[in-house]
N, C-alpha and C. Protein backbone atom coordinates (compact mmCIF):
# COMPACT_ATOMS: atom_id res chain seq x y z
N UNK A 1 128.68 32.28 51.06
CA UNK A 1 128.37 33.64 50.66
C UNK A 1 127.05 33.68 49.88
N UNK A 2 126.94 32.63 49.05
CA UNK A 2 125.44 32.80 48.20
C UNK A 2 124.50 32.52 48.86
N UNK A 3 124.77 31.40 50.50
CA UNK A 3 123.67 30.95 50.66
C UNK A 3 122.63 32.31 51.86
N UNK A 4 124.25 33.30 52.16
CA UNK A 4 123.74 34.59 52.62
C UNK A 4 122.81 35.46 52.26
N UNK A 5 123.71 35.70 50.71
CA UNK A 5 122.81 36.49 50.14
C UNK A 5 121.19 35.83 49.47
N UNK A 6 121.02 34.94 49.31
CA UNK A 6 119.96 34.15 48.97
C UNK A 6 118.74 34.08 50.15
N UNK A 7 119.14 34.09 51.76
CA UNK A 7 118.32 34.55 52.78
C UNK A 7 118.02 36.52 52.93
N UNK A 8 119.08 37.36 52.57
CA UNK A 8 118.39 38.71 52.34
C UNK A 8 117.53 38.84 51.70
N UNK A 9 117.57 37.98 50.27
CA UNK A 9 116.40 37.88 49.56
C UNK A 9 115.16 37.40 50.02
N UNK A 10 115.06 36.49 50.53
CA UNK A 10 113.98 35.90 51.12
C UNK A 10 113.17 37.11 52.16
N UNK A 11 113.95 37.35 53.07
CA UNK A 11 113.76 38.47 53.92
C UNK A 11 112.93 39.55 52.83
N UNK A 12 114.09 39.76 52.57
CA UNK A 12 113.56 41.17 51.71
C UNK A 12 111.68 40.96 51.01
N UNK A 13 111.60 39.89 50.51
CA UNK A 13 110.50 39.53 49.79
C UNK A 13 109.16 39.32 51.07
N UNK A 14 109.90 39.28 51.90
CA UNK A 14 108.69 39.24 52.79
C UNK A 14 108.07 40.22 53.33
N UNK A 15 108.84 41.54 53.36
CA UNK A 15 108.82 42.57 53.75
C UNK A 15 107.24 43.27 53.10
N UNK A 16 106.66 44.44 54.16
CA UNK A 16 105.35 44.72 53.55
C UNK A 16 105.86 46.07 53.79
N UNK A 17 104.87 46.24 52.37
CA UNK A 17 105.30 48.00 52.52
C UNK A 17 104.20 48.66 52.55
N UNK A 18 104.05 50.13 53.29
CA UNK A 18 102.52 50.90 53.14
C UNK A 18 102.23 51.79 52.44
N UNK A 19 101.99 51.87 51.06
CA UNK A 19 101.95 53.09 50.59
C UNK A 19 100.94 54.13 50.60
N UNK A 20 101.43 55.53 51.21
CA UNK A 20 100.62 56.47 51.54
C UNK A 20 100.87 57.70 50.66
N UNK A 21 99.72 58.38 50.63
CA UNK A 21 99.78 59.28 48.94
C UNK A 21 98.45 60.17 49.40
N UNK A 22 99.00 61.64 49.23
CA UNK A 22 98.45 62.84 49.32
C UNK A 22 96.83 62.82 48.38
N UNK A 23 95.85 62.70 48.49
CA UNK A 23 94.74 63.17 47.69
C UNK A 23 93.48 63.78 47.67
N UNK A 24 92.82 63.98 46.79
CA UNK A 24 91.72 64.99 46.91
C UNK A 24 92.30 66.51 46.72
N UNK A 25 93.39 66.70 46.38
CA UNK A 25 94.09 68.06 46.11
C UNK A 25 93.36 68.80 45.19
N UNK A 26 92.60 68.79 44.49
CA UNK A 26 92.02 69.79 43.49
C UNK A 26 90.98 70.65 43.98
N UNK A 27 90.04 71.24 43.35
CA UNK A 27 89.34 72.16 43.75
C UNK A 27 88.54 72.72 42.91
N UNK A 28 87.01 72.71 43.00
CA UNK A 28 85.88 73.22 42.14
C UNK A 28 86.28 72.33 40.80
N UNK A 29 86.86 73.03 39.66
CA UNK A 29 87.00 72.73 38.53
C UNK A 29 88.26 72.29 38.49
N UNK A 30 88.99 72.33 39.42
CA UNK A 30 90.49 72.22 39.26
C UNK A 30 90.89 70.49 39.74
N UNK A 31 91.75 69.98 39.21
CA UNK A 31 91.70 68.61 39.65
C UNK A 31 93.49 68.17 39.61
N UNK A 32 93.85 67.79 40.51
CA UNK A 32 95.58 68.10 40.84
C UNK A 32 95.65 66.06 41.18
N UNK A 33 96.19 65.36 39.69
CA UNK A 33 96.70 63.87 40.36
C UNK A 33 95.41 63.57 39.97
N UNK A 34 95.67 62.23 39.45
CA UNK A 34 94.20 61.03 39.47
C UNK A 34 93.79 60.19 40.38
N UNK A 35 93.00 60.84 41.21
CA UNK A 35 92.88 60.20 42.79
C UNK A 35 92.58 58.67 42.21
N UNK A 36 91.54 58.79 41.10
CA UNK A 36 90.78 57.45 40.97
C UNK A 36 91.32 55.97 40.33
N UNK A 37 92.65 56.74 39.41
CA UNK A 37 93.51 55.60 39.41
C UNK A 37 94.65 55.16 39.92
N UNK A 38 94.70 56.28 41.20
CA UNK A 38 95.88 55.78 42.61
C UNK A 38 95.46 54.84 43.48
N UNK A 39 94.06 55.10 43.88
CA UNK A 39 93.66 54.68 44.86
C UNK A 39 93.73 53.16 44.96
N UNK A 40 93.48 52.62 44.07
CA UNK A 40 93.19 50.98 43.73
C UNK A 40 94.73 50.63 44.40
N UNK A 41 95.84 51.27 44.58
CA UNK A 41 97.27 50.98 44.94
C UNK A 41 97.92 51.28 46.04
N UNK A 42 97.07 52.05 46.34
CA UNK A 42 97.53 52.55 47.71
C UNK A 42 96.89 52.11 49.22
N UNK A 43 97.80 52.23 50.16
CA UNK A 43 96.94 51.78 51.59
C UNK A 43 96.57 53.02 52.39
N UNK A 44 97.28 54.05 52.63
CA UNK A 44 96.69 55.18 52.48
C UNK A 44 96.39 56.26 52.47
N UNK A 45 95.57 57.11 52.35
CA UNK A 45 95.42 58.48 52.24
C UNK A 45 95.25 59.33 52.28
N UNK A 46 96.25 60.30 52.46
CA UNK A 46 96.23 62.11 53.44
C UNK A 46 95.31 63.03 52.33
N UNK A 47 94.07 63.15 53.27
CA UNK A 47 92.83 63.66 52.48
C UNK A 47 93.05 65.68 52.70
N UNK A 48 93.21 66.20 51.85
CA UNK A 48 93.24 67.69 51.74
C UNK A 48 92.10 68.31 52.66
N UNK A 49 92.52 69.26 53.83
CA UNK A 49 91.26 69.47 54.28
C UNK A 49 91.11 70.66 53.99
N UNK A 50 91.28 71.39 52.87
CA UNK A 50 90.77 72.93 52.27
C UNK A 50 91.33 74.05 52.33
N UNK A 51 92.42 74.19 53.29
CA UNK A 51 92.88 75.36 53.67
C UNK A 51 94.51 75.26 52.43
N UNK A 52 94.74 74.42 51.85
CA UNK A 52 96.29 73.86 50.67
C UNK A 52 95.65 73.95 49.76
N UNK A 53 94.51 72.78 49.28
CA UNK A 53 93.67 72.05 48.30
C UNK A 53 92.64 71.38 48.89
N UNK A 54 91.38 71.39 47.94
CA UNK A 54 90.48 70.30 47.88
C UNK A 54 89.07 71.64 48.64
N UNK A 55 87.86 71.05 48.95
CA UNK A 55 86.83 71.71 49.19
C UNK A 55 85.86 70.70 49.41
N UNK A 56 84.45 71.28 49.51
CA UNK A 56 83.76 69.97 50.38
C UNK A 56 83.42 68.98 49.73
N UNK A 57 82.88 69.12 48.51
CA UNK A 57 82.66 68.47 47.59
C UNK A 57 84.02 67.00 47.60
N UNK A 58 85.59 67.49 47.29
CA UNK A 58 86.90 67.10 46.43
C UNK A 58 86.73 65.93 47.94
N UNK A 59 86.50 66.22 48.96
CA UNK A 59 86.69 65.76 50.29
C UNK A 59 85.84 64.89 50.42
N UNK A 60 84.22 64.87 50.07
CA UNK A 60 83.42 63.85 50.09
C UNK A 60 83.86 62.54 48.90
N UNK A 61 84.30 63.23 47.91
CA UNK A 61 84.32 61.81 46.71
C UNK A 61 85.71 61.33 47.20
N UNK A 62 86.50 62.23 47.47
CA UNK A 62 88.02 61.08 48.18
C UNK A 62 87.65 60.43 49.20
N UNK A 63 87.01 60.90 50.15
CA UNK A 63 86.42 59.66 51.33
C UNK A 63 85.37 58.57 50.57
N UNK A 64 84.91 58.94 50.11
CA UNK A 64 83.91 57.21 49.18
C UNK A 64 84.71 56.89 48.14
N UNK A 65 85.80 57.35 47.42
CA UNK A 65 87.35 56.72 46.68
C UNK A 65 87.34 55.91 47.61
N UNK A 66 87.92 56.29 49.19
CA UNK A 66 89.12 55.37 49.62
C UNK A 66 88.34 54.30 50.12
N UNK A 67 86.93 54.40 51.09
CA UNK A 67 86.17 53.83 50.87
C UNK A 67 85.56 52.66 50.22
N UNK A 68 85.52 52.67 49.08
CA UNK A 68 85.37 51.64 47.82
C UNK A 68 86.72 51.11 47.71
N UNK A 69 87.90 51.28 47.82
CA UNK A 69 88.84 50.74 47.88
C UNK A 69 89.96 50.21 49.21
N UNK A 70 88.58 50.52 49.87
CA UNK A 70 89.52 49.90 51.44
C UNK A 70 90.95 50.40 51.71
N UNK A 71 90.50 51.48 51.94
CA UNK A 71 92.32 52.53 51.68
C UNK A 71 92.08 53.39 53.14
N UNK A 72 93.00 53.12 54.10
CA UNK A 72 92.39 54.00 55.54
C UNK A 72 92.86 55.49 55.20
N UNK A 73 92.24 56.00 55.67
CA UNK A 73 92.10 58.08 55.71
C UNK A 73 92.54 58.14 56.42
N UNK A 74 93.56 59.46 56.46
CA UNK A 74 94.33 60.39 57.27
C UNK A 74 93.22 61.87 56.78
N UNK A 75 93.71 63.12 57.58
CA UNK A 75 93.89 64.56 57.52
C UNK A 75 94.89 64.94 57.19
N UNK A 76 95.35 65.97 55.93
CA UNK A 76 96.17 66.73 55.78
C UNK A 76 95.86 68.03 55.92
N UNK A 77 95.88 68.43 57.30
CA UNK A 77 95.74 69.64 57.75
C UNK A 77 97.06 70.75 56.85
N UNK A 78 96.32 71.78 56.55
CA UNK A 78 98.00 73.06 56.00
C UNK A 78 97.12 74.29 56.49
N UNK A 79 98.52 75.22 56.68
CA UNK A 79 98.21 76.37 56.89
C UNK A 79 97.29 76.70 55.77
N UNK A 80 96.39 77.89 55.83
CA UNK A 80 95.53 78.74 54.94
C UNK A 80 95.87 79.51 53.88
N UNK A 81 96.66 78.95 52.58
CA UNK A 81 97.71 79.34 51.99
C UNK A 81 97.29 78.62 50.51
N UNK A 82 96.02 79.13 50.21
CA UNK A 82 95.39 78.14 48.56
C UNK A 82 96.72 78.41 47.34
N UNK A 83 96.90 80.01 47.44
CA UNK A 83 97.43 80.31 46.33
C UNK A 83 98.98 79.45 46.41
N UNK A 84 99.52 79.66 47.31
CA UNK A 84 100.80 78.94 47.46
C UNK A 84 101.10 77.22 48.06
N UNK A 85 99.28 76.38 48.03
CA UNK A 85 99.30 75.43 47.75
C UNK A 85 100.22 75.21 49.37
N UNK A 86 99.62 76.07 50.29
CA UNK A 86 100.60 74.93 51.83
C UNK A 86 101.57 75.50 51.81
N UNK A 87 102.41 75.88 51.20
CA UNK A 87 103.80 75.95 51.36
C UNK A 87 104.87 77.22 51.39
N UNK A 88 104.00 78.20 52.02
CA UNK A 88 104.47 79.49 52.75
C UNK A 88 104.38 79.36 53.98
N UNK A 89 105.51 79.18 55.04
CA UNK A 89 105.82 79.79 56.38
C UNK A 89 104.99 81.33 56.69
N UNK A 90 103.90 80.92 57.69
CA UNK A 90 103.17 82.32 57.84
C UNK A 90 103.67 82.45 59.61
N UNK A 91 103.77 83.48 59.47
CA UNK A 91 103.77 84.08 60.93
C UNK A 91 102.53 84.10 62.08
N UNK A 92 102.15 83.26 62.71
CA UNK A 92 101.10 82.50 63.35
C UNK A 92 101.20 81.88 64.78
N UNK A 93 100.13 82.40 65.62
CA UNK A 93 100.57 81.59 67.11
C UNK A 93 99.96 80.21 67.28
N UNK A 94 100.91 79.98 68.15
CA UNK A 94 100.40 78.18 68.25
C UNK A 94 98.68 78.22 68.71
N UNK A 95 97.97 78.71 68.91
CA UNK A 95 96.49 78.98 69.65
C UNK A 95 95.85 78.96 68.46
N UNK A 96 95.94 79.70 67.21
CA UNK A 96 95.33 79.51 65.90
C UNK A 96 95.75 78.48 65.14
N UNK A 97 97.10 77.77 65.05
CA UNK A 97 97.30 76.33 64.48
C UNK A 97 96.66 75.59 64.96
N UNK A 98 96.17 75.35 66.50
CA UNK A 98 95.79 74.27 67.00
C UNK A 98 94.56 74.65 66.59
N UNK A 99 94.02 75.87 66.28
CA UNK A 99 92.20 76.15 65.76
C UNK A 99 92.11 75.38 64.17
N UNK A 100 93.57 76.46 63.03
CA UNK A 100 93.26 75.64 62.14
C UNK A 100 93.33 74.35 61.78
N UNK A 101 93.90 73.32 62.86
CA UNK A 101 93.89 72.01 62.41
C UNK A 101 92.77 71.25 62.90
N UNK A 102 92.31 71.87 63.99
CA UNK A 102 90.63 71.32 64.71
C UNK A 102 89.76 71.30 63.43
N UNK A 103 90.11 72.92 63.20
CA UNK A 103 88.78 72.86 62.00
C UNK A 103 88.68 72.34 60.59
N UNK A 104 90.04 72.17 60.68
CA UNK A 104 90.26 71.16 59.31
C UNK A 104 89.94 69.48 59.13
N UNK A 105 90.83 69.33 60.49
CA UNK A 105 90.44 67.65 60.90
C UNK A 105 88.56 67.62 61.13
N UNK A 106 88.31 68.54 61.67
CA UNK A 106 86.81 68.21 62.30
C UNK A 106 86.00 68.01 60.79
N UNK A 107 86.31 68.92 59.70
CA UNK A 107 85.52 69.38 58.26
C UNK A 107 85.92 67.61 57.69
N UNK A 108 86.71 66.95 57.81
CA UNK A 108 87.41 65.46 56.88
C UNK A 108 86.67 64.77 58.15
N UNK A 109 86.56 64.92 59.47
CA UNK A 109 85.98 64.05 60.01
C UNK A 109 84.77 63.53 60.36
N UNK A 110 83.63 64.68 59.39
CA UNK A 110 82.35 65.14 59.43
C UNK A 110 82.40 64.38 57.70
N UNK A 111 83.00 64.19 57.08
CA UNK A 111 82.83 63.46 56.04
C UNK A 111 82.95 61.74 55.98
N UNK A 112 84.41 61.62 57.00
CA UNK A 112 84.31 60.04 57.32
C UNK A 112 83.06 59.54 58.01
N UNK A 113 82.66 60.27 59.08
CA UNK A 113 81.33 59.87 59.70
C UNK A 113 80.32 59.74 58.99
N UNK A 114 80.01 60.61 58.13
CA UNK A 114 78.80 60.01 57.04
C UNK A 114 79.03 59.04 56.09
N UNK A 115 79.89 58.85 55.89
CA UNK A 115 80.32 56.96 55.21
C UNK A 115 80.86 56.06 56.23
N UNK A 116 80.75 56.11 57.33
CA UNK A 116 81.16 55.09 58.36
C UNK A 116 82.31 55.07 58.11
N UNK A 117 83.79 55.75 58.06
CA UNK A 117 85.34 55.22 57.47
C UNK A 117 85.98 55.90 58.97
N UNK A 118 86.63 55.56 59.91
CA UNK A 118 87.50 56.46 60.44
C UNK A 118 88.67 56.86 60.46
N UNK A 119 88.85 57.95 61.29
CA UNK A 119 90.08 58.43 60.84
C UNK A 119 91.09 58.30 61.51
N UNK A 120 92.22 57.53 60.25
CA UNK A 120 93.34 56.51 60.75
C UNK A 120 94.76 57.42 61.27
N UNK A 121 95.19 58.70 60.80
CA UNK A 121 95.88 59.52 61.26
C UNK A 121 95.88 61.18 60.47
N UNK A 122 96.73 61.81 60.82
CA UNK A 122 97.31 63.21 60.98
C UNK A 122 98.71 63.68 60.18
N UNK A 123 98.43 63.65 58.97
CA UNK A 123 99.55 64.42 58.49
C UNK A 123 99.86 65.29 57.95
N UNK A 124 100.43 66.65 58.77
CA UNK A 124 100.60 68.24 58.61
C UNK A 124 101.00 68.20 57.49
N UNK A 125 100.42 69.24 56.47
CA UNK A 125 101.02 69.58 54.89
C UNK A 125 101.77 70.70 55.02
N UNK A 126 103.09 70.28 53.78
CA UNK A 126 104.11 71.84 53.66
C UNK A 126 104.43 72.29 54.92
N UNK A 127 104.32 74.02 54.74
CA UNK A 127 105.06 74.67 55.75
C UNK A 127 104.58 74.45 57.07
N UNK A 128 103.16 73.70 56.89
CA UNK A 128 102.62 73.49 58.62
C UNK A 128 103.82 72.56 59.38
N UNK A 129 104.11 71.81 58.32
CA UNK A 129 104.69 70.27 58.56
C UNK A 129 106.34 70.72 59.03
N UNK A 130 106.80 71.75 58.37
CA UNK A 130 108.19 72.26 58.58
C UNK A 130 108.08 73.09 59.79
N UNK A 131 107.04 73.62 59.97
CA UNK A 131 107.15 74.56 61.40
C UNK A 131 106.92 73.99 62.52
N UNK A 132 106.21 72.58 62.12
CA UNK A 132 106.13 71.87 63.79
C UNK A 132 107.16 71.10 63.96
N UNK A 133 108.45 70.64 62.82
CA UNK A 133 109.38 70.00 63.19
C UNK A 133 110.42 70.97 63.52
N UNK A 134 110.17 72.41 63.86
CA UNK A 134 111.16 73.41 63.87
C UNK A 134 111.11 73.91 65.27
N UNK A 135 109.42 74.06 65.79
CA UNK A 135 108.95 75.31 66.61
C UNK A 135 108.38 74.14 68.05
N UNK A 136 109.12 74.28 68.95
CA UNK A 136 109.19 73.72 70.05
C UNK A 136 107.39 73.77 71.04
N UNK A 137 106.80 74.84 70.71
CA UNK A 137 105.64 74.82 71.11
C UNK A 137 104.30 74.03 70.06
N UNK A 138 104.77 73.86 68.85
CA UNK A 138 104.13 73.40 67.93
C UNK A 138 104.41 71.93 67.92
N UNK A 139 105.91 71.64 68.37
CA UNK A 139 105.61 69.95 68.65
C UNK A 139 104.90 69.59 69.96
N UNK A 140 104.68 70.20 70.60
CA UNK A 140 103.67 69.77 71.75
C UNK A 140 102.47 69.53 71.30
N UNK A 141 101.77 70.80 70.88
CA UNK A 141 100.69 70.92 70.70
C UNK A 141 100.46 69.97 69.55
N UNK A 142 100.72 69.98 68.63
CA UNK A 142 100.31 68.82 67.45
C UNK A 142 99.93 67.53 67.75
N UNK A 143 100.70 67.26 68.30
CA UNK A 143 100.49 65.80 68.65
C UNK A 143 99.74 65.01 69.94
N UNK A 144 99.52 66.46 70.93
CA UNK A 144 98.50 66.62 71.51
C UNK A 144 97.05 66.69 71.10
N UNK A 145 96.88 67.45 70.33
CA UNK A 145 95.69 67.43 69.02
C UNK A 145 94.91 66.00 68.88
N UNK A 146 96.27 65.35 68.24
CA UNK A 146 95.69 63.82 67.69
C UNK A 146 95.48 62.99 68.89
N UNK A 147 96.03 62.94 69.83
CA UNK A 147 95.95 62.59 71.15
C UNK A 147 94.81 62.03 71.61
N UNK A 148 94.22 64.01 71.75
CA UNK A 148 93.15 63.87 72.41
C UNK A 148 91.50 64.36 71.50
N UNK A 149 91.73 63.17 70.43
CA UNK A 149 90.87 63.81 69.84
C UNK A 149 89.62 62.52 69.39
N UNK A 150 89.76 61.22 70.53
CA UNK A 150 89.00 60.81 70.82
C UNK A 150 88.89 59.66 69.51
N UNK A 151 89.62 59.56 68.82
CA UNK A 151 89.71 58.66 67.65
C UNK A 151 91.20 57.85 67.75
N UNK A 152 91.32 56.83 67.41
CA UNK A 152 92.33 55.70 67.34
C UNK A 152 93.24 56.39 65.83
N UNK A 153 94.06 57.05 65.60
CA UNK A 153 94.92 57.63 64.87
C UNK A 153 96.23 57.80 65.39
N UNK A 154 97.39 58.22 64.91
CA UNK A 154 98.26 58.69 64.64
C UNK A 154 98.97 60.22 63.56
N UNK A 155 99.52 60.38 64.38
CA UNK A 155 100.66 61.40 63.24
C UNK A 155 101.82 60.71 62.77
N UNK A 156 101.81 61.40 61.55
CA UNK A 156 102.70 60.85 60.79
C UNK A 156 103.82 62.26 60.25
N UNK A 157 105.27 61.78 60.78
CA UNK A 157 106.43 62.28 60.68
C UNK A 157 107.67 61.97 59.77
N UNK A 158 108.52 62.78 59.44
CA UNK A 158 109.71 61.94 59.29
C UNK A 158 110.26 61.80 60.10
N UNK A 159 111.64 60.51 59.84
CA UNK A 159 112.62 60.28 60.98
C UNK A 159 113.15 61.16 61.40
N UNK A 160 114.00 60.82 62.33
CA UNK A 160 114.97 61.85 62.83
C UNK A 160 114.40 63.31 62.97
N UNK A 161 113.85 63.78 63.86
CA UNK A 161 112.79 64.76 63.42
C UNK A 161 112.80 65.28 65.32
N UNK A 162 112.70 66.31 65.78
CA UNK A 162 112.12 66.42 67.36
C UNK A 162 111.06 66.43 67.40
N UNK A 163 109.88 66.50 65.94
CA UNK A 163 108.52 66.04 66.35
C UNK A 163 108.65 64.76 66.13
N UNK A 164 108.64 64.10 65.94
CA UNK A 164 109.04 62.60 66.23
C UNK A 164 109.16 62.08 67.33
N UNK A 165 110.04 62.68 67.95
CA UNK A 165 110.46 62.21 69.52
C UNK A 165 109.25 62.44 70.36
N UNK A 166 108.59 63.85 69.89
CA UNK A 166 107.32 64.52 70.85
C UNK A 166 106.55 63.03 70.69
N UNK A 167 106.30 62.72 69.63
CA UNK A 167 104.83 62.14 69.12
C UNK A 167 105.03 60.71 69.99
N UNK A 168 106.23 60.14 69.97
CA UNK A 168 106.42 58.54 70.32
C UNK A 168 106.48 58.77 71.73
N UNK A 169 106.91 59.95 72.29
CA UNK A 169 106.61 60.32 74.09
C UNK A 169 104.74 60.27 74.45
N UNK A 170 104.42 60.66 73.24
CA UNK A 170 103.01 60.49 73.24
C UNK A 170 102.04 59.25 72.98
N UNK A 171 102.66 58.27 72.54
CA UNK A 171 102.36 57.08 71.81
C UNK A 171 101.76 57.02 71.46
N UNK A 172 101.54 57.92 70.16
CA UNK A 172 101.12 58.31 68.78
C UNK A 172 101.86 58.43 67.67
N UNK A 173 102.70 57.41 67.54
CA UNK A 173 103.73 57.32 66.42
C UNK A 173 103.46 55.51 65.55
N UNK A 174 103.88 56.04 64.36
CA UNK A 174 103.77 54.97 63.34
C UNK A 174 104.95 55.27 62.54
N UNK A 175 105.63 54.22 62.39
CA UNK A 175 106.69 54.75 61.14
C UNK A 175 106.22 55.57 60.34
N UNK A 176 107.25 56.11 59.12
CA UNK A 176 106.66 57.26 58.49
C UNK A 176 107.95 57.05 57.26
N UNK A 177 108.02 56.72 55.77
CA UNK A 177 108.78 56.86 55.18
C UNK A 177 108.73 58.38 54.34
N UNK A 178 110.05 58.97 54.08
CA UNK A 178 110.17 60.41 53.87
C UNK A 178 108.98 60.96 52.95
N UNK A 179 108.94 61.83 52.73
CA UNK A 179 107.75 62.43 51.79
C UNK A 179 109.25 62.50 50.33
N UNK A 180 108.61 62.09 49.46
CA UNK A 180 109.91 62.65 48.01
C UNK A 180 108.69 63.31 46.72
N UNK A 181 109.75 64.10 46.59
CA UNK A 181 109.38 64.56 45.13
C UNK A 181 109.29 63.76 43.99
N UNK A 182 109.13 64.62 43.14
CA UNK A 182 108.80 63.96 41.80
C UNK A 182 110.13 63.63 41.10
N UNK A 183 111.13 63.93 41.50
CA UNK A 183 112.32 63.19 41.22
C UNK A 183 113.43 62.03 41.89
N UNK A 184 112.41 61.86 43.52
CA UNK A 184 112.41 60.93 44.12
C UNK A 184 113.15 60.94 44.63
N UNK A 185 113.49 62.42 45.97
CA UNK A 185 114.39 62.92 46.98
C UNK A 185 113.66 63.25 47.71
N UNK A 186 113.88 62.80 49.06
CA UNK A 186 112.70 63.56 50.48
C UNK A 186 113.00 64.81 50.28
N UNK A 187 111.78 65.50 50.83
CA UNK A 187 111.82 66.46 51.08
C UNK A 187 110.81 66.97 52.12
């Protein structure tokens, strides 16, 4: 029995983990999280593309953050929703999601290109993120997006999810551990 549990351990210790962490969230004067003393810890990071948090400026110094710290970039595309920070369900057709995430990804990907960094994946913020694991035309299209968008990336989901299933039919899937709060429950 000990010499069982003494190989989980081993296992276990070998195990690598990726930690990925939302940043660049602030804005003008406003500054949301210490990008600059996460970064050194993290592998990597869903860069705000303006429409939740962050602006052009918050977007250029988080791409030369992650940059200087060898941390690969994602997009955190969100609906157009500053005041409520992402996280209002808006009433919206799939033809303008797929606009606002072009133009969001394209604004973070016009920043990686001028520091040489590319962009490693796609992960929908808040209510964007709840309506494409809900809305049957929105898991198509999403993950179509990253697809065909001419860069070596992924989206990133939770488990058990029908965008999930879309994305790995697409083979554009990477594990994805839950998003948790600050009291350390997915959500």
């Amino acid at each position: 029995m000990r010499a069982r549990g003494k190989s989980c351990a081993l296992k276990a210790l070998r195990m690598r983990m990726t930690i990925n962490c939302d940043m660049g969230e602030g804005f003008g004067l406003y500054r949301l999280g210490d990008d600059a003393a996460m970064m050194p810890h993290i592998d990597l990071a869903n860069v705000a593309c303006g429409f939740h948090a962050s602006d052009p400026t918050t977007m250029r110094e988080t791409v030369r953050l992650a940059k200087k710290h060898n941390v690969k970039v994602g997009a955190h595309p969100s609906l157009p929703d500053l005041q409520g920070f992402g996280r209002r369900a808006m009433v919206i057709s799939p033809a303008e999601v797929t606009d606002l995430v072009t133009y969001q990804v394209g604004a973070l990907k016009a920043f990686l290109d001028a520091e040489g960094v590319p962009l490693n994946h796609v992960k929908p913020h808040g209510a964007l993120y709840g309506m494409a694991a809900r809305d049957e035309t929105l898991r198509r299209r999403l993950p179509m997006l990253c697809s065909r968008s001419g860069s070596q990336f992924s989206a990133w989901h939770l488990r058990h999810t029908k965008l999930l299933t879309r994305t790995r039919a697409l083979n554009s899937f990477r594990n994805f551990m839950p998003t948790l709060n600050t009291m350390g429950t997915a959500i």
